[in-house]
N, C-alpha and C. Protein backbone atom coordinates (compact mmCIF):
# COMPACT_ATOMS: atom_id res chain seq x y z
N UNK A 1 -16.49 44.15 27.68
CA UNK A 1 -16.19 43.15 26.69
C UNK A 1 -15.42 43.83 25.56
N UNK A 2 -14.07 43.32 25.19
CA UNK A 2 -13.22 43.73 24.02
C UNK A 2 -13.87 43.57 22.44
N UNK A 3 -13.74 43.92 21.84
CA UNK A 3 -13.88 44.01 20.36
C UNK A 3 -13.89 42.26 19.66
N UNK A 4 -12.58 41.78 20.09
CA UNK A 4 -11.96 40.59 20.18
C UNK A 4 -13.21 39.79 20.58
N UNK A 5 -13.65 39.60 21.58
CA UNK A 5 -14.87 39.19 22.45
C UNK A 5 -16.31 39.56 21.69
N UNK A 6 -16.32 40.64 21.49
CA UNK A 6 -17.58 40.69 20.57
C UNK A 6 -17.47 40.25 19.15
N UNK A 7 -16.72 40.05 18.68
CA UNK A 7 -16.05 39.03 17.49
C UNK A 7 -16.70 38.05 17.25
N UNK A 8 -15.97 37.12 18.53
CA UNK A 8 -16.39 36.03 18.85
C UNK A 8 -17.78 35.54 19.40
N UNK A 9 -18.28 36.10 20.07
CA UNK A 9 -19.38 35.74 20.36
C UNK A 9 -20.39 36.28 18.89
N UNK A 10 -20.14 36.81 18.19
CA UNK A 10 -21.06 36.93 17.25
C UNK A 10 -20.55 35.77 16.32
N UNK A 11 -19.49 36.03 15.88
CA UNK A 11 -18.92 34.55 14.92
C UNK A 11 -19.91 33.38 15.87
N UNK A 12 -19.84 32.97 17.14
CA UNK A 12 -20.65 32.04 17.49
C UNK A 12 -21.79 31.79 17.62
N UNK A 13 -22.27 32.83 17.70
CA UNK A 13 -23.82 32.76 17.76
C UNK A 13 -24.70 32.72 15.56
N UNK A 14 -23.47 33.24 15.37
CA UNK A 14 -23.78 33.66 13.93
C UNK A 14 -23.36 31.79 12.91
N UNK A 15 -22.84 30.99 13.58
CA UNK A 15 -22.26 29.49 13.01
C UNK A 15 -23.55 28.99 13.35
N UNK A 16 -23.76 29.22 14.93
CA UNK A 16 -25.36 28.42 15.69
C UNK A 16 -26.49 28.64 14.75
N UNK A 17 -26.57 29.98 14.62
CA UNK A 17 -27.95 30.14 13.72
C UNK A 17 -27.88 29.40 12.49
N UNK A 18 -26.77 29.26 11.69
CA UNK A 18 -26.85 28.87 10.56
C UNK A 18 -26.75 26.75 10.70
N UNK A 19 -26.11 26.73 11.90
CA UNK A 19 -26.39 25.10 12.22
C UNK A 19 -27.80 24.72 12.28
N UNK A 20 -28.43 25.85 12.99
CA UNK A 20 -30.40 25.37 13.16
C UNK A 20 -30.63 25.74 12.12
N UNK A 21 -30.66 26.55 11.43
CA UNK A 21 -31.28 27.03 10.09
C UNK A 21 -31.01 25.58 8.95
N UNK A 22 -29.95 24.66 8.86
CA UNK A 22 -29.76 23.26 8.56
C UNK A 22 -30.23 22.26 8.93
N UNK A 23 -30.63 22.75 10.34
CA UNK A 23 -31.24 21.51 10.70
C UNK A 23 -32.86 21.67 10.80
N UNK A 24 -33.08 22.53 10.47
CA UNK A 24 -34.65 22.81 10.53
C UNK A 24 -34.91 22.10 8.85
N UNK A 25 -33.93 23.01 7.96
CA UNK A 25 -34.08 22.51 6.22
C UNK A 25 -34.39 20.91 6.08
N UNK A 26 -33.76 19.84 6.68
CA UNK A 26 -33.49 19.08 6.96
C UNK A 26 -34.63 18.18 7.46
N UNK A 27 -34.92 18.89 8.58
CA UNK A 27 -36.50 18.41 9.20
C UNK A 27 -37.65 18.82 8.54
N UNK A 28 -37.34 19.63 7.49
CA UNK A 28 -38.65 19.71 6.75
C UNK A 28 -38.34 19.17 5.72
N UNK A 29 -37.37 18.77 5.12
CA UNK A 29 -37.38 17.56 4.32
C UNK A 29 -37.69 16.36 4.10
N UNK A 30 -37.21 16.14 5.69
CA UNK A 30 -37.54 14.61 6.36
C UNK A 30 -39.06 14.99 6.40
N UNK A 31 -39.88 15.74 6.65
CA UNK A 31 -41.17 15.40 6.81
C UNK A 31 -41.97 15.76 5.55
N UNK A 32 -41.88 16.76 4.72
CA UNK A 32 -42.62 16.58 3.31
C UNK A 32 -42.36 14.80 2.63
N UNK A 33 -41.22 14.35 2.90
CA UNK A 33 -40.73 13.11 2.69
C UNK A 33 -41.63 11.94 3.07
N UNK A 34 -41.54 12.08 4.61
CA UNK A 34 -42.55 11.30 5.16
C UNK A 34 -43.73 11.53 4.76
N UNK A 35 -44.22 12.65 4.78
CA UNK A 35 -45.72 12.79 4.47
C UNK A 35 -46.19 12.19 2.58
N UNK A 36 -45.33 12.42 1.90
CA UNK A 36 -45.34 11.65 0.64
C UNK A 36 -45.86 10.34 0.73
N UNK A 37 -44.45 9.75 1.61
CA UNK A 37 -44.26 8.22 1.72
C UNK A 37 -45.57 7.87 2.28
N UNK A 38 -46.73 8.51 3.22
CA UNK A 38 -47.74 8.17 4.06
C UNK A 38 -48.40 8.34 3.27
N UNK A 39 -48.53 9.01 2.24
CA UNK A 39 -50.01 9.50 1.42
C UNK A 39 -49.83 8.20 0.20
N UNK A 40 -48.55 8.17 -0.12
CA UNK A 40 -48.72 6.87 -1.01
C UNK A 40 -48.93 5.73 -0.47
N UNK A 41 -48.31 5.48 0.42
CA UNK A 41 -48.83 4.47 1.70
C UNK A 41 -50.28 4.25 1.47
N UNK A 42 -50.74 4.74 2.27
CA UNK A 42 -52.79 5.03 2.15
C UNK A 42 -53.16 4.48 0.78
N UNK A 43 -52.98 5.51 -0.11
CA UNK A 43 -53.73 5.90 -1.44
C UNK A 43 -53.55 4.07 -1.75
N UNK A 44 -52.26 3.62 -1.57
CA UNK A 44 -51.86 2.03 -2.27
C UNK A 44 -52.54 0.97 -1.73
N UNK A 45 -52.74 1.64 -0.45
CA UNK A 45 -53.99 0.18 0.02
C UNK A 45 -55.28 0.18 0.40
N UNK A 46 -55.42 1.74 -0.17
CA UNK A 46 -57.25 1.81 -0.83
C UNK A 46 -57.24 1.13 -1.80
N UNK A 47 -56.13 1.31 -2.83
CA UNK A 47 -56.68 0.73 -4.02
C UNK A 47 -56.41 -0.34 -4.19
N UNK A 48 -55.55 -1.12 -3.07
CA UNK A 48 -55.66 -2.67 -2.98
C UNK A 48 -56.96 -3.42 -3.00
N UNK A 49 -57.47 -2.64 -1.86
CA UNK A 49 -58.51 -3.10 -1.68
C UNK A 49 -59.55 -2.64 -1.98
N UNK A 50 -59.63 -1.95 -3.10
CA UNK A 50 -60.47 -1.89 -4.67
C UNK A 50 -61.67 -0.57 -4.13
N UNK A 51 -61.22 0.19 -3.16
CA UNK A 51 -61.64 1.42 -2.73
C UNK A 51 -61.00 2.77 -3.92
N UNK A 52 -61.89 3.02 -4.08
CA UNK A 52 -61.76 4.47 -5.14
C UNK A 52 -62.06 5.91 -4.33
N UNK A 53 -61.42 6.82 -4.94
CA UNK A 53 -61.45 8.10 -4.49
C UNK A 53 -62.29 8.97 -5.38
N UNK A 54 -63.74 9.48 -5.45
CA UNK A 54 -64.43 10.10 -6.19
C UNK A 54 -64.73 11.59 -5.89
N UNK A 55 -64.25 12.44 -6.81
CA UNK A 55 -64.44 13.76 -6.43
C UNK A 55 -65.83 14.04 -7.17
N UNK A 56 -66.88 14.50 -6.35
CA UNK A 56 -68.39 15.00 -6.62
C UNK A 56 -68.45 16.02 -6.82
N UNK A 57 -67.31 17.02 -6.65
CA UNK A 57 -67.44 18.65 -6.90
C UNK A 57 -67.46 18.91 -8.10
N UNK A 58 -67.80 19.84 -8.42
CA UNK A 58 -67.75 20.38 -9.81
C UNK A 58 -66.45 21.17 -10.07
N UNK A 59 -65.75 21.59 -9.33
CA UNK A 59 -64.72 22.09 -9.66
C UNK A 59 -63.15 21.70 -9.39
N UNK A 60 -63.01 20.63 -10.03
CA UNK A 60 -61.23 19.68 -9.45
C UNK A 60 -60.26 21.07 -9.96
N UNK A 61 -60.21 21.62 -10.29
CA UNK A 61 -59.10 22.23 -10.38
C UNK A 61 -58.18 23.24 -9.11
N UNK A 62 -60.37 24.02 -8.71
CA UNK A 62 -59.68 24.50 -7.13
C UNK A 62 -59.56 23.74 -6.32
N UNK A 63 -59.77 22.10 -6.22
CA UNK A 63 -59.38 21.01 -4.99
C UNK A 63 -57.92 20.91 -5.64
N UNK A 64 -57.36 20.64 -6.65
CA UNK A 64 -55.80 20.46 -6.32
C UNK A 64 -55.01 21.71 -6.22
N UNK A 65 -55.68 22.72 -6.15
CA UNK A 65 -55.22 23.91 -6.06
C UNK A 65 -55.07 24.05 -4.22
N UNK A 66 -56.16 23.89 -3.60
CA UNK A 66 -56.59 23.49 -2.25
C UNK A 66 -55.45 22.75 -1.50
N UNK A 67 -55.38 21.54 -2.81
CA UNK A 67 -54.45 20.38 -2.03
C UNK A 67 -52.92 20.88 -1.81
N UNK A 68 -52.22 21.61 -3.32
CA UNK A 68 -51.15 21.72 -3.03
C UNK A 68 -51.06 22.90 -2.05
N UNK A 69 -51.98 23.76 -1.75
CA UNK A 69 -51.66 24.93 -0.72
C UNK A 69 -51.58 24.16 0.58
N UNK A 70 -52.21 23.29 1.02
CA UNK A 70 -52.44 22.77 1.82
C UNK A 70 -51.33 22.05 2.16
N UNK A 71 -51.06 20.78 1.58
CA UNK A 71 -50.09 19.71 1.25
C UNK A 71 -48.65 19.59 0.71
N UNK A 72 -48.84 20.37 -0.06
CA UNK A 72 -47.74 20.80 -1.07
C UNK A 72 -47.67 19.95 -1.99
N UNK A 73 -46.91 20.29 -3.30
CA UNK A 73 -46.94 20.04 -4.06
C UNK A 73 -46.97 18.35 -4.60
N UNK A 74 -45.79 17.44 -4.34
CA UNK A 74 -45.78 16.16 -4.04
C UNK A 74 -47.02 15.55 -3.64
N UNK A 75 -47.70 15.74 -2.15
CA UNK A 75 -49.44 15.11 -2.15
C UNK A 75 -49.98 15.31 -2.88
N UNK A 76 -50.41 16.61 -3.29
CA UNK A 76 -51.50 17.01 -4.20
C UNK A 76 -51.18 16.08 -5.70
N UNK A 77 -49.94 15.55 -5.92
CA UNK A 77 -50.18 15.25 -7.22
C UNK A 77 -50.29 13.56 -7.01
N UNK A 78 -49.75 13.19 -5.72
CA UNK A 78 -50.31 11.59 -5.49
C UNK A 78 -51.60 11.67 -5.38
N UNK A 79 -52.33 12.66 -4.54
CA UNK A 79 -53.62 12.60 -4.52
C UNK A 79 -54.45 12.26 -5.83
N UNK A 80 -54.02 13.48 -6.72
CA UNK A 80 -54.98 13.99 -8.09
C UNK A 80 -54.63 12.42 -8.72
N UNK A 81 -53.55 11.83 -8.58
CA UNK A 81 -53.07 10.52 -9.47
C UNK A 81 -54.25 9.48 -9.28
N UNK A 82 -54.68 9.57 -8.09
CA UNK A 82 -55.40 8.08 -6.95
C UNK A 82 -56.90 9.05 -7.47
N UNK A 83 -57.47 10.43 -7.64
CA UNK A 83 -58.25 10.35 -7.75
C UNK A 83 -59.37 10.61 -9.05
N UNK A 84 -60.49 10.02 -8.58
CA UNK A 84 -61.35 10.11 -10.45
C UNK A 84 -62.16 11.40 -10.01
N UNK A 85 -62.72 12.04 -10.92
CA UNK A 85 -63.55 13.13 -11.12
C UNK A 85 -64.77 12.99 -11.52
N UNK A 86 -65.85 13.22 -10.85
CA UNK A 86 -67.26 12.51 -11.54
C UNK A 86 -67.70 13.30 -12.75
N UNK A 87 -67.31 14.74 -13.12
CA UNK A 87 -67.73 15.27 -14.03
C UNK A 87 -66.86 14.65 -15.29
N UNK A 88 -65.78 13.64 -15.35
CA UNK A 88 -64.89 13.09 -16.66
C UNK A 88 -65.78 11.99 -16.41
N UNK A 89 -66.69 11.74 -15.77
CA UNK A 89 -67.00 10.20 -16.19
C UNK A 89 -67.98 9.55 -17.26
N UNK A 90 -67.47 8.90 -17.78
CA UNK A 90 -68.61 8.94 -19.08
C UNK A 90 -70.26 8.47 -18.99
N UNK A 91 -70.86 9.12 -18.30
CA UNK A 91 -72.01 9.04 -17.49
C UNK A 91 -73.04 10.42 -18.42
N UNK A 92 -74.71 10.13 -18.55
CA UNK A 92 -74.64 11.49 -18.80
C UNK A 92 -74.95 12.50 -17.24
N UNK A 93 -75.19 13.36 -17.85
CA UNK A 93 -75.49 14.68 -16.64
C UNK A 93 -76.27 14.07 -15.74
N UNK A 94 -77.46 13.85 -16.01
CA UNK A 94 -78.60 13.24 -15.17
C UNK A 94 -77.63 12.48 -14.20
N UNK A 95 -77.09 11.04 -14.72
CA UNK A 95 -76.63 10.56 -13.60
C UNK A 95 -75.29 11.51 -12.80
N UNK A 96 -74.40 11.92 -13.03
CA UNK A 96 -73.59 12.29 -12.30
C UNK A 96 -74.69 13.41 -10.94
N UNK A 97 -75.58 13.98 -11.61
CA UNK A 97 -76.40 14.65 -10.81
C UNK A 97 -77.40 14.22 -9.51
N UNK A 98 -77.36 12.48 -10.20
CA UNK A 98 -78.35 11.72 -9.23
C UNK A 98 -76.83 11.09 -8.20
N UNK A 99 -75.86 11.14 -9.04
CA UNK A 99 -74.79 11.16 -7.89
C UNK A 99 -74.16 11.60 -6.34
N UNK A 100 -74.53 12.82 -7.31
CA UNK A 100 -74.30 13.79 -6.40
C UNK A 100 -75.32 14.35 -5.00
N UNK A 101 -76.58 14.04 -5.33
CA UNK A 101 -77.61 13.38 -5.18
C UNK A 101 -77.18 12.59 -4.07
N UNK A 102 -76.87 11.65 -4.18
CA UNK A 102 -76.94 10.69 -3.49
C UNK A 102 -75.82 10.52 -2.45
N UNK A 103 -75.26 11.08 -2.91
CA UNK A 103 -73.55 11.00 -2.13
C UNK A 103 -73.67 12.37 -1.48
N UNK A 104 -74.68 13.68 -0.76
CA UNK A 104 -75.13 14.82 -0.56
C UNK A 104 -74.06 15.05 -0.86
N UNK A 105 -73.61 15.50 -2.24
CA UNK A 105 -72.33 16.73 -2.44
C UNK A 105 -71.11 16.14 -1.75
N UNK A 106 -70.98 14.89 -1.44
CA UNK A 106 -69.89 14.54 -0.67
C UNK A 106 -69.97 13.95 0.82
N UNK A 107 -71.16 14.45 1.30
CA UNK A 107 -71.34 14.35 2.83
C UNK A 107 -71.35 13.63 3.27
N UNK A 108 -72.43 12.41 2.27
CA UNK A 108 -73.05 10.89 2.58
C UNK A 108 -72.12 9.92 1.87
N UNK A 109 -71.28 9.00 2.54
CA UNK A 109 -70.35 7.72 2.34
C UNK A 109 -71.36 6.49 2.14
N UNK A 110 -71.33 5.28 1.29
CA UNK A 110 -71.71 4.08 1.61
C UNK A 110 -70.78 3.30 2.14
């Protein structure tokens, strides 16, 4: 193979990589995108239908910390938007405790 030839086939292989490397950017656009559009989706018709999102942990800061590692950035902040925190609620201790309580730390749904 000539010089000429190895040229070319690298110029070609070297355009290809950078065509997938676009089209991958692209597809992960389209899907952080989608996944937005789905999480607001959801979150909008829980709260249609007058379903709330209650965090029982004591610590919200490492759950949206959690979320955006997880999710990235965009969910985690539709999430944190849609959700309440039982320790901001103007409740005293006792109850958030009989909450928590009751809901085992999260485990148990009504």
């Amino acid at each position: 193979m000539s010089t000429s030839d190895t040229t070319v086939v690298v110029q070609t292989l070297t355009e290809r990589i950078q065509q997938q490397d676009r089209l991958i950017a692209a597809l992960s656009a389209d899907l952080r995108d989608a996944r937005q559009a789905s999480v607001h989706a959801m979150l909008g018709q829980l709260r249609l239908r007058e379903a709330v999102l209650l965090y029982v942990g004591r610590d919200s800061d490492s759950l949206a910390v959690q979320l955006t590692e997880a999710f990235g950035v965009d969910v985690a902040r539709a999430v944190s938007n849609s959700l309440f925190v039982l320790d901001n609620a103007p409740v005293a201790t006792e109850v958030r405790e009989a909450i928590r309580a009751a809901t085992n730390h999260g485990m148990n749904r009504w």
